[in-house]
N, C-alpha and C. Protein backbone atom coordinates (compact mmCIF):
# COMPACT_ATOMS: atom_id res chain seq x y z
N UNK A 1 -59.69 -47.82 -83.85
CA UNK A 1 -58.62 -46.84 -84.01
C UNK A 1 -57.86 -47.05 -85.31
N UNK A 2 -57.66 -48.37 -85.97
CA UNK A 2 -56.72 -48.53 -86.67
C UNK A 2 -57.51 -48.13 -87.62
N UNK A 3 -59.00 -47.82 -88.16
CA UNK A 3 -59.66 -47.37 -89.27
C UNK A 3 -59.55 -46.12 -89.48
N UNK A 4 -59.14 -45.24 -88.74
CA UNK A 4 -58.86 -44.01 -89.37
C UNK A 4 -57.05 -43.86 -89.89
N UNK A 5 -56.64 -45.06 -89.10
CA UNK A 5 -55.31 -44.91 -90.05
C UNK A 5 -55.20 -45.38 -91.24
N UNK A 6 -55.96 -46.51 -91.23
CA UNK A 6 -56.38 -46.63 -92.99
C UNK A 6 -56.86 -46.04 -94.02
N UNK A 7 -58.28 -45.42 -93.72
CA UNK A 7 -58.93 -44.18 -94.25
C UNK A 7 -57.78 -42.93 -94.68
N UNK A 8 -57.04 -42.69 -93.67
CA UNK A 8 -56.09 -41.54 -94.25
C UNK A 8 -55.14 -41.88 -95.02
N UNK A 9 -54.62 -43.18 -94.55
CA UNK A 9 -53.19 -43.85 -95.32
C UNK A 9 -54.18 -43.82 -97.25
N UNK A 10 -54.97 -44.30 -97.14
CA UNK A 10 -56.09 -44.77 -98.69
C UNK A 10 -56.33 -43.13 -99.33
N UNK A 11 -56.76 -42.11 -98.54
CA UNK A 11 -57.21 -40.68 -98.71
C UNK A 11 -56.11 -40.24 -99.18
N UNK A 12 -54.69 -39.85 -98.75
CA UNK A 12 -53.77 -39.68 -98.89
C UNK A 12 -52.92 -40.14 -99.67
N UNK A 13 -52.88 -41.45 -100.30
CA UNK A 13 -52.58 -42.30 -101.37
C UNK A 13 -52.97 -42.05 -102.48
N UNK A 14 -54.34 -42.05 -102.60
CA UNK A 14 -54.92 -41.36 -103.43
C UNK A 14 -54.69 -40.37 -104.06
N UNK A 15 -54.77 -39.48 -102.95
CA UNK A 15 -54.30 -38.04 -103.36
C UNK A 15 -53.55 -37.90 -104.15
N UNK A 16 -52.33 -38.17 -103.56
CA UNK A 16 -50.64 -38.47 -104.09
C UNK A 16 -50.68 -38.78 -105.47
N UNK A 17 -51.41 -40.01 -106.06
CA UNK A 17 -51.54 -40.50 -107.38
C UNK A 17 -52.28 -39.44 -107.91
N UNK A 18 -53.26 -39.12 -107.34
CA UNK A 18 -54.16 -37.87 -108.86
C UNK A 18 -53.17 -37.22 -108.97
N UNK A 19 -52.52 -36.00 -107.33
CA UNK A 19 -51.74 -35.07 -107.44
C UNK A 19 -50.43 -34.94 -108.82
N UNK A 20 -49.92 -36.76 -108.68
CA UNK A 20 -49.08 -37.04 -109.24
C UNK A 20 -49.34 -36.89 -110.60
N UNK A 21 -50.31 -37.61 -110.87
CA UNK A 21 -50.53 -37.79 -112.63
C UNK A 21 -51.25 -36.28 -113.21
N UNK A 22 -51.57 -35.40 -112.24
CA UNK A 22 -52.25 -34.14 -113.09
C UNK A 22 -50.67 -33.19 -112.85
N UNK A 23 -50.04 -33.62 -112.25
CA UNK A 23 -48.61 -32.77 -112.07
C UNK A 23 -47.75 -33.41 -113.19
N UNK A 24 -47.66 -34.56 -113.71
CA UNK A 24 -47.11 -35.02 -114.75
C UNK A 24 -47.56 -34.82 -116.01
N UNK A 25 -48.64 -34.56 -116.21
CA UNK A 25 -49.44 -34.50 -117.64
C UNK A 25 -50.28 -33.18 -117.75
N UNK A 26 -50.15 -32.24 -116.57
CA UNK A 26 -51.04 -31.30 -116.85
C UNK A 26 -50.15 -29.75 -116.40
N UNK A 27 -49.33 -30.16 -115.28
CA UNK A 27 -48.26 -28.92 -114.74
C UNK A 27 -47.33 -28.78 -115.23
N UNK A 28 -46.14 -30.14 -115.68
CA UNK A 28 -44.85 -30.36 -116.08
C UNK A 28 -44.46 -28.96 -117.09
N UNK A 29 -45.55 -29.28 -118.07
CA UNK A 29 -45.42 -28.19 -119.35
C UNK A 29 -45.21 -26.47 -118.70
N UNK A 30 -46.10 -26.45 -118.14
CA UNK A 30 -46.41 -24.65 -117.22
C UNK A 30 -44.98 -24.45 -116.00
N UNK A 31 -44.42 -25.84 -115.71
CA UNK A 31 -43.46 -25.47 -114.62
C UNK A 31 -42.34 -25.85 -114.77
N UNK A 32 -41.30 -24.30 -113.96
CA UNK A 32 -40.16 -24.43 -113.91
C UNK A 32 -39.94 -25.70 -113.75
N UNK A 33 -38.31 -26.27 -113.95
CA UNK A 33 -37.29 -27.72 -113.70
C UNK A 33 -37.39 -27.25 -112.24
N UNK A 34 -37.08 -26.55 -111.62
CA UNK A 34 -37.11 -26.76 -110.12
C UNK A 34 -38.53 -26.60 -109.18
N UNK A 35 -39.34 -25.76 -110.04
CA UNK A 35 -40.34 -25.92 -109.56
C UNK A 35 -41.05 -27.24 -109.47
N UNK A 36 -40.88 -27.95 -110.90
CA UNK A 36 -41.57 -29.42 -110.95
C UNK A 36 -40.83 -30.47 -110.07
N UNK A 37 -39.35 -30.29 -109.81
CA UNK A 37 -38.79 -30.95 -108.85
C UNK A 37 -39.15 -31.21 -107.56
N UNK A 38 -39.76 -30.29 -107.26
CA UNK A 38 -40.45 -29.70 -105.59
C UNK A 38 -41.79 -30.29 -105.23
N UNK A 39 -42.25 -30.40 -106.61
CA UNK A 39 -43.25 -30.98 -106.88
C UNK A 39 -43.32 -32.05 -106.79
N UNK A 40 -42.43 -33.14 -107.28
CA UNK A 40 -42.66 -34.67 -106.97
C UNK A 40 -41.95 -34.79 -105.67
N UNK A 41 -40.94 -33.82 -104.68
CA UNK A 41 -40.85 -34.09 -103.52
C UNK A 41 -41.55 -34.17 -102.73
N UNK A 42 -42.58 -33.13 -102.92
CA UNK A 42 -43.80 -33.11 -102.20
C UNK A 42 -45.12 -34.75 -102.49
N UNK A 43 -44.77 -34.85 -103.53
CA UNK A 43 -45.75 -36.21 -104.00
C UNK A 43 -44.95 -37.43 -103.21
N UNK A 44 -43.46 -37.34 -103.45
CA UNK A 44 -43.09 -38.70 -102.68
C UNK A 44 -43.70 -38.97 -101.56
N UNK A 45 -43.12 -37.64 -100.16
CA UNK A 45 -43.35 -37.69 -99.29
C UNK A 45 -44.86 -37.93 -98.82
N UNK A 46 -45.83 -37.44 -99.35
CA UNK A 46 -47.17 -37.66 -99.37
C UNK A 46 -47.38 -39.23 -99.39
N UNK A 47 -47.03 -40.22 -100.37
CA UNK A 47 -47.10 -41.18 -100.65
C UNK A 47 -45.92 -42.46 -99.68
N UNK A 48 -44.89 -41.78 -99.62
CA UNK A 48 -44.61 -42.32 -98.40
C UNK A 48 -45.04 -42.40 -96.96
N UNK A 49 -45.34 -41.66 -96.45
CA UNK A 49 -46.11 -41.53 -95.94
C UNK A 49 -47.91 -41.84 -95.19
N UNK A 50 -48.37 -42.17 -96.61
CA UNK A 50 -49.40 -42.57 -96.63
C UNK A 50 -49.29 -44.18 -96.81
N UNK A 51 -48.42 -44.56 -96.96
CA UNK A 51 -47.96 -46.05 -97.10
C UNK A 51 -47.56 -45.96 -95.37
N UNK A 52 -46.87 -45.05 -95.23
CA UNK A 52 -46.64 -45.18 -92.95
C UNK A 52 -47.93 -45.96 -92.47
N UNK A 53 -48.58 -44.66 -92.44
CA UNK A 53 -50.10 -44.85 -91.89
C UNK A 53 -50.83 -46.63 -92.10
N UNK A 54 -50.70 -46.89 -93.42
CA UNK A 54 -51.46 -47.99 -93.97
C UNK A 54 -50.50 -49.11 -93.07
N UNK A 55 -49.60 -48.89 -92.85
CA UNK A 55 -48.46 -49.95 -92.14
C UNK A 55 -48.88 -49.85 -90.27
N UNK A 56 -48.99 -48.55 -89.73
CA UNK A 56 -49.29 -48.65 -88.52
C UNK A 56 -50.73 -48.84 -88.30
N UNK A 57 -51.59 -48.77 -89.14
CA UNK A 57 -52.73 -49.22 -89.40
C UNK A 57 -52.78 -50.65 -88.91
N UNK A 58 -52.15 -51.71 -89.88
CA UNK A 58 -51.64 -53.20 -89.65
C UNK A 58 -51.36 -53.98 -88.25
N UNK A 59 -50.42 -52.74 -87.77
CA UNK A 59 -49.63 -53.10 -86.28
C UNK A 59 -50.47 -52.71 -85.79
N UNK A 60 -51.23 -51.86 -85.53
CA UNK A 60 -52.57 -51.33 -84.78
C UNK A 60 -53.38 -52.62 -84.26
N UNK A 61 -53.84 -53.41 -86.05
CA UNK A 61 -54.47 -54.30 -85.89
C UNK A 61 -54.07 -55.29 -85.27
N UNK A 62 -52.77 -55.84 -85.06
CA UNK A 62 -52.43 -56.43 -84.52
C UNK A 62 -52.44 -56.74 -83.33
N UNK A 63 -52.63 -55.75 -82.62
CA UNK A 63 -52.46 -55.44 -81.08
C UNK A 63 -51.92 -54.59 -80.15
N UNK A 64 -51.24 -54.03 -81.38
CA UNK A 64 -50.29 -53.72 -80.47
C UNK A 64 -51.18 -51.50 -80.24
N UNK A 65 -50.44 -50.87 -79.32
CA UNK A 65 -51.43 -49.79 -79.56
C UNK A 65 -50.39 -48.36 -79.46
N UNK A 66 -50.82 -47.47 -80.53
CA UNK A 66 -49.66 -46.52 -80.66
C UNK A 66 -50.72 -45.11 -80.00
N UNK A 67 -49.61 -44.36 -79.50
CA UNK A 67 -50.07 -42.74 -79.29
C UNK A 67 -50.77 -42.24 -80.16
N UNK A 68 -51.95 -41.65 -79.88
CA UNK A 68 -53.02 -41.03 -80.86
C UNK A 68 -52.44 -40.30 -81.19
N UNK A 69 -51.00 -39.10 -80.69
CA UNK A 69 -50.28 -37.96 -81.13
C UNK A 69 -50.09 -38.62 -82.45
N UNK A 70 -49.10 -39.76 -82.67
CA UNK A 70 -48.53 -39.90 -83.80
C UNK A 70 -49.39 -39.76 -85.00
N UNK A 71 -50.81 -40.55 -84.81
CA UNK A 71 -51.31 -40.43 -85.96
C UNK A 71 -51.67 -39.27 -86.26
N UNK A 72 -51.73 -37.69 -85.18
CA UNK A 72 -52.20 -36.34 -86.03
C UNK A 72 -50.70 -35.69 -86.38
N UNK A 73 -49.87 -36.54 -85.70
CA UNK A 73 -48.32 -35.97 -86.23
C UNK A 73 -48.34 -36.10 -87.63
N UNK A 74 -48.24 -37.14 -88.20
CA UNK A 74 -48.30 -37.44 -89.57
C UNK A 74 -49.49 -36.79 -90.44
N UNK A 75 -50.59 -36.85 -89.90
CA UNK A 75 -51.81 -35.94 -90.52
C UNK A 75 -51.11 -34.41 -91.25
N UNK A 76 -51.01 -33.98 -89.72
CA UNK A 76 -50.67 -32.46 -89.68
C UNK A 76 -49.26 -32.68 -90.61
N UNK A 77 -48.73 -33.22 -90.00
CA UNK A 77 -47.21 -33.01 -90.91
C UNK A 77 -47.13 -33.05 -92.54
N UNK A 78 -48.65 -33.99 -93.43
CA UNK A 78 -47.95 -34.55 -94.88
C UNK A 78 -49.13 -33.49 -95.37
N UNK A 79 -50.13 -32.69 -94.36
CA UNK A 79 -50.99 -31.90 -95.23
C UNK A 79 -50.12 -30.21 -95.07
N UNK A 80 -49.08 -30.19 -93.92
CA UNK A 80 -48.49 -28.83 -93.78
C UNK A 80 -47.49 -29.14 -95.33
N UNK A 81 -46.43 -30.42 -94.70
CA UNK A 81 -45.39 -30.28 -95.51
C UNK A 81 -45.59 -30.37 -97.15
N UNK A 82 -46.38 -31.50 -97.88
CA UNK A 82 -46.83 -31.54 -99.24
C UNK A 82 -47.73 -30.51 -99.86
N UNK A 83 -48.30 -30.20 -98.68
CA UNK A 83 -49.44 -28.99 -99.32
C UNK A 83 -48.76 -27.74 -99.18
N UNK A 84 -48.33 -27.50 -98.73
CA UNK A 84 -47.23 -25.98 -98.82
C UNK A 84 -46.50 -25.81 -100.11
N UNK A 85 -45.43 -27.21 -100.47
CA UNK A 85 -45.17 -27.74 -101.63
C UNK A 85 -45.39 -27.47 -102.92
N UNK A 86 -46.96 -28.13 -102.80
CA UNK A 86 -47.95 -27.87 -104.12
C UNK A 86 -47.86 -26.19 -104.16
N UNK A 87 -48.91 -25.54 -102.87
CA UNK A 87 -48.77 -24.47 -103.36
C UNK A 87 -47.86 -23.52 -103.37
N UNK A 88 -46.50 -23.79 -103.38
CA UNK A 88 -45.23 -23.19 -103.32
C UNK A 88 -44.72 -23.17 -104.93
N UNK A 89 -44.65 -24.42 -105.44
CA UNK A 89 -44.25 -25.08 -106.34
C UNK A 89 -45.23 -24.97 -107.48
N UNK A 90 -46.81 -24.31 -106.98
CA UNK A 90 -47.35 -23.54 -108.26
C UNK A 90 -47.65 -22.51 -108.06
N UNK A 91 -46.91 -21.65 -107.95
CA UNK A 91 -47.28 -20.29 -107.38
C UNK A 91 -47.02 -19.28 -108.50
N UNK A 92 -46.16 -19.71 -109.54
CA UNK A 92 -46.35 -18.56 -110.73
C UNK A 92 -47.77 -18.99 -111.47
N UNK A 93 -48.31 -19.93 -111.05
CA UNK A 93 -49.55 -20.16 -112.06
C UNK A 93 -50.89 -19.98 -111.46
N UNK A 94 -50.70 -19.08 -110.42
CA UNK A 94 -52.17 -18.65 -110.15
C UNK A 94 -51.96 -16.51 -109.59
N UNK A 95 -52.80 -16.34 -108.78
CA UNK A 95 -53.18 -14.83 -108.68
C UNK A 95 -52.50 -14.31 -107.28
N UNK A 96 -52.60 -15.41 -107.23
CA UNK A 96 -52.44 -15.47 -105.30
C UNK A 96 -51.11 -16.09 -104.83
N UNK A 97 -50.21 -15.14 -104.30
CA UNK A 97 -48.85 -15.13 -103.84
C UNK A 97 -48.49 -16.26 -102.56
N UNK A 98 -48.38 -17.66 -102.87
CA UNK A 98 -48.12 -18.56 -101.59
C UNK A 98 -47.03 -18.40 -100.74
N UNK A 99 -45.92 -17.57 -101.48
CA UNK A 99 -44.16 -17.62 -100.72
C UNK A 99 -44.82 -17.23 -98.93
N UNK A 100 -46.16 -16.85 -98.59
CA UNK A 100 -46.00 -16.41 -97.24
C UNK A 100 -46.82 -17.23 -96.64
N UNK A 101 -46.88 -18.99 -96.85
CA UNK A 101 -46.50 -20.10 -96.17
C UNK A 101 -45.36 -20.64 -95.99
N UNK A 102 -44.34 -20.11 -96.89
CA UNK A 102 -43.24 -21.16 -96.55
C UNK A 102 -42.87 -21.69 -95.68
N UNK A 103 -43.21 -20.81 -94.31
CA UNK A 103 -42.87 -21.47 -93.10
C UNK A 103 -43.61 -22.88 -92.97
N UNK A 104 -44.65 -23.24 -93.20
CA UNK A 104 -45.20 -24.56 -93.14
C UNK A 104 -44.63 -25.80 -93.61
N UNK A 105 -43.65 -25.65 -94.49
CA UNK A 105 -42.84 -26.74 -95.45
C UNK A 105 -41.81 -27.70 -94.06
N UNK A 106 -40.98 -26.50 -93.74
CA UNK A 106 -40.41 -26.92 -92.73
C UNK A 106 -41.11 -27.53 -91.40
N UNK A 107 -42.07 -26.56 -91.07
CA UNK A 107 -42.89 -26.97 -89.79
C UNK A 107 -43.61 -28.81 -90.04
N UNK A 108 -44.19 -28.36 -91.38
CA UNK A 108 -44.99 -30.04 -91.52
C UNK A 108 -43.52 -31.37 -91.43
N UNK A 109 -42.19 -30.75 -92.07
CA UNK A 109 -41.28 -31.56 -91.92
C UNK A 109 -41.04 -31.77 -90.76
N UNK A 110 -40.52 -31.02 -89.56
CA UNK A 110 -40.41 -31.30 -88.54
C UNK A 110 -41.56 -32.43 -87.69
N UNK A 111 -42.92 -31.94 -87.85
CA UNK A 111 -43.72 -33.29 -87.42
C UNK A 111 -43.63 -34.49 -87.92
N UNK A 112 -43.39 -34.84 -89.40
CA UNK A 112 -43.14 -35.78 -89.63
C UNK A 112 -41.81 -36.62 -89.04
N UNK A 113 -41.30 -35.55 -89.04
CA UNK A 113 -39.18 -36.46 -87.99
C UNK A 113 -40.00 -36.92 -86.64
N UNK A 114 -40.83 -35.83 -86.04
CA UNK A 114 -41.16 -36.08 -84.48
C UNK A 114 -41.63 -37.09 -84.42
N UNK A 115 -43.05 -37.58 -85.42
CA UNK A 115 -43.60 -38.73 -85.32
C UNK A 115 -42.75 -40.13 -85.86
N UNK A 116 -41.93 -39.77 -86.75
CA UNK A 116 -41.04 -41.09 -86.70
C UNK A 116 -40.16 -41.47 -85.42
N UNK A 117 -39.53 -39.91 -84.91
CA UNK A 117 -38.89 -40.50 -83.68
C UNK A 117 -39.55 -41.13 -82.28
N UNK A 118 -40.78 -40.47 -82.53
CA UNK A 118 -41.82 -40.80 -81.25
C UNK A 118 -42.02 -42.43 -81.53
N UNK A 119 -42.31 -42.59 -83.05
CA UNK A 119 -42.34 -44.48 -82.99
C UNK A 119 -41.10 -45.14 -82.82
N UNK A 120 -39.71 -44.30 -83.34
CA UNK A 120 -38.75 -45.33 -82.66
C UNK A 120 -38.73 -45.83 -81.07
N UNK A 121 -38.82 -44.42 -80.35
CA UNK A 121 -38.84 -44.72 -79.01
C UNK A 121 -39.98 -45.93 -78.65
N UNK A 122 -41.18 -45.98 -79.14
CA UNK A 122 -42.48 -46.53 -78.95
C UNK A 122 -42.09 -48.02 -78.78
N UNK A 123 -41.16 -48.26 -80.13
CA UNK A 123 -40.79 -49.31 -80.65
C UNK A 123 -39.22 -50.05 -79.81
N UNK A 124 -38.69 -49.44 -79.33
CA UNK A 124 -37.83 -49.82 -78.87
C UNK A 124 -38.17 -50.14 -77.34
N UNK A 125 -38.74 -49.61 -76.98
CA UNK A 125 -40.18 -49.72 -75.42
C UNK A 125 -40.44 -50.93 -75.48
N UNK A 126 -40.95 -51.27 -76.89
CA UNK A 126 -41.80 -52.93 -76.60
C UNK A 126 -41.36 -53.94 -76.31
N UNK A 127 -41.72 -54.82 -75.52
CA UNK A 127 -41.47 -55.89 -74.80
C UNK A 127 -41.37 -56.86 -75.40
N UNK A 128 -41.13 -57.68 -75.30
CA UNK A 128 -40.74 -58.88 -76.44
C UNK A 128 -41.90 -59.77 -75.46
N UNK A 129 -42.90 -60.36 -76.58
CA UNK A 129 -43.79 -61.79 -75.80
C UNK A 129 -43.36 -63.00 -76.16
């Protein structure tokens, strides 16, 4: 179980860094100050994120064992919320009008709160050995 939280936490990390460095050296120039702003919000969160995963990955290994929800919470949540982002945040630079995802920005945010709150509870559950 804990290998697909790694695989995504690494996939997603990844991502984040190309996303990052072709948004720094290749978008910056073409995009609005607020558009490019939106842009590395979306990269943080991606990368935070993907550092989550790589961490419950760890505790996974450890022993301990989390709700399979959480890990598609976070899935679903950093590909709704960052990827909406991206294509929100480049939307004067292509053909194709994204403003009618926006609803996804919020929605992927909300899974991500759920799955953090679902591990507080998880975490506050555990038993001390």
């Amino acid at each position: 179980m804990e290998r697909k939280y790694y695989i995504a936490g690494f996939v997603f990390g990844l991502l984040g860094i190309v996303i990052g460095a072709f948004g720094t050296h290749g978008l910056k120039p073409l995009l609005s100050p607020d558009s490019y702003i939106s842009l590395e919000t979306g990269i943080k969160y991606q990368i935070y994120h993907s550092l989550l995963l790589l961490i419950l990955g760890i505790i996974i290994t450890s022993g301990y064992q989390l709700s399979k929800a959480v890990f598609y919470l976070i899935v679903i949540g950093i590909i709704l919320f960052s990827g909406s982002i991206y294509l929100l945040a480049t939307n004067d630079l292509t053909i194709i009008d994204f403003k009618g995802i926006a609803f996804a920005t919020p929605l992927g945010g909300s899974l991500l709160i759920i799955a953090w709150g679902w591990l507080l509870v998880q975490f506050i559950k555990l038993k001390k050995k």
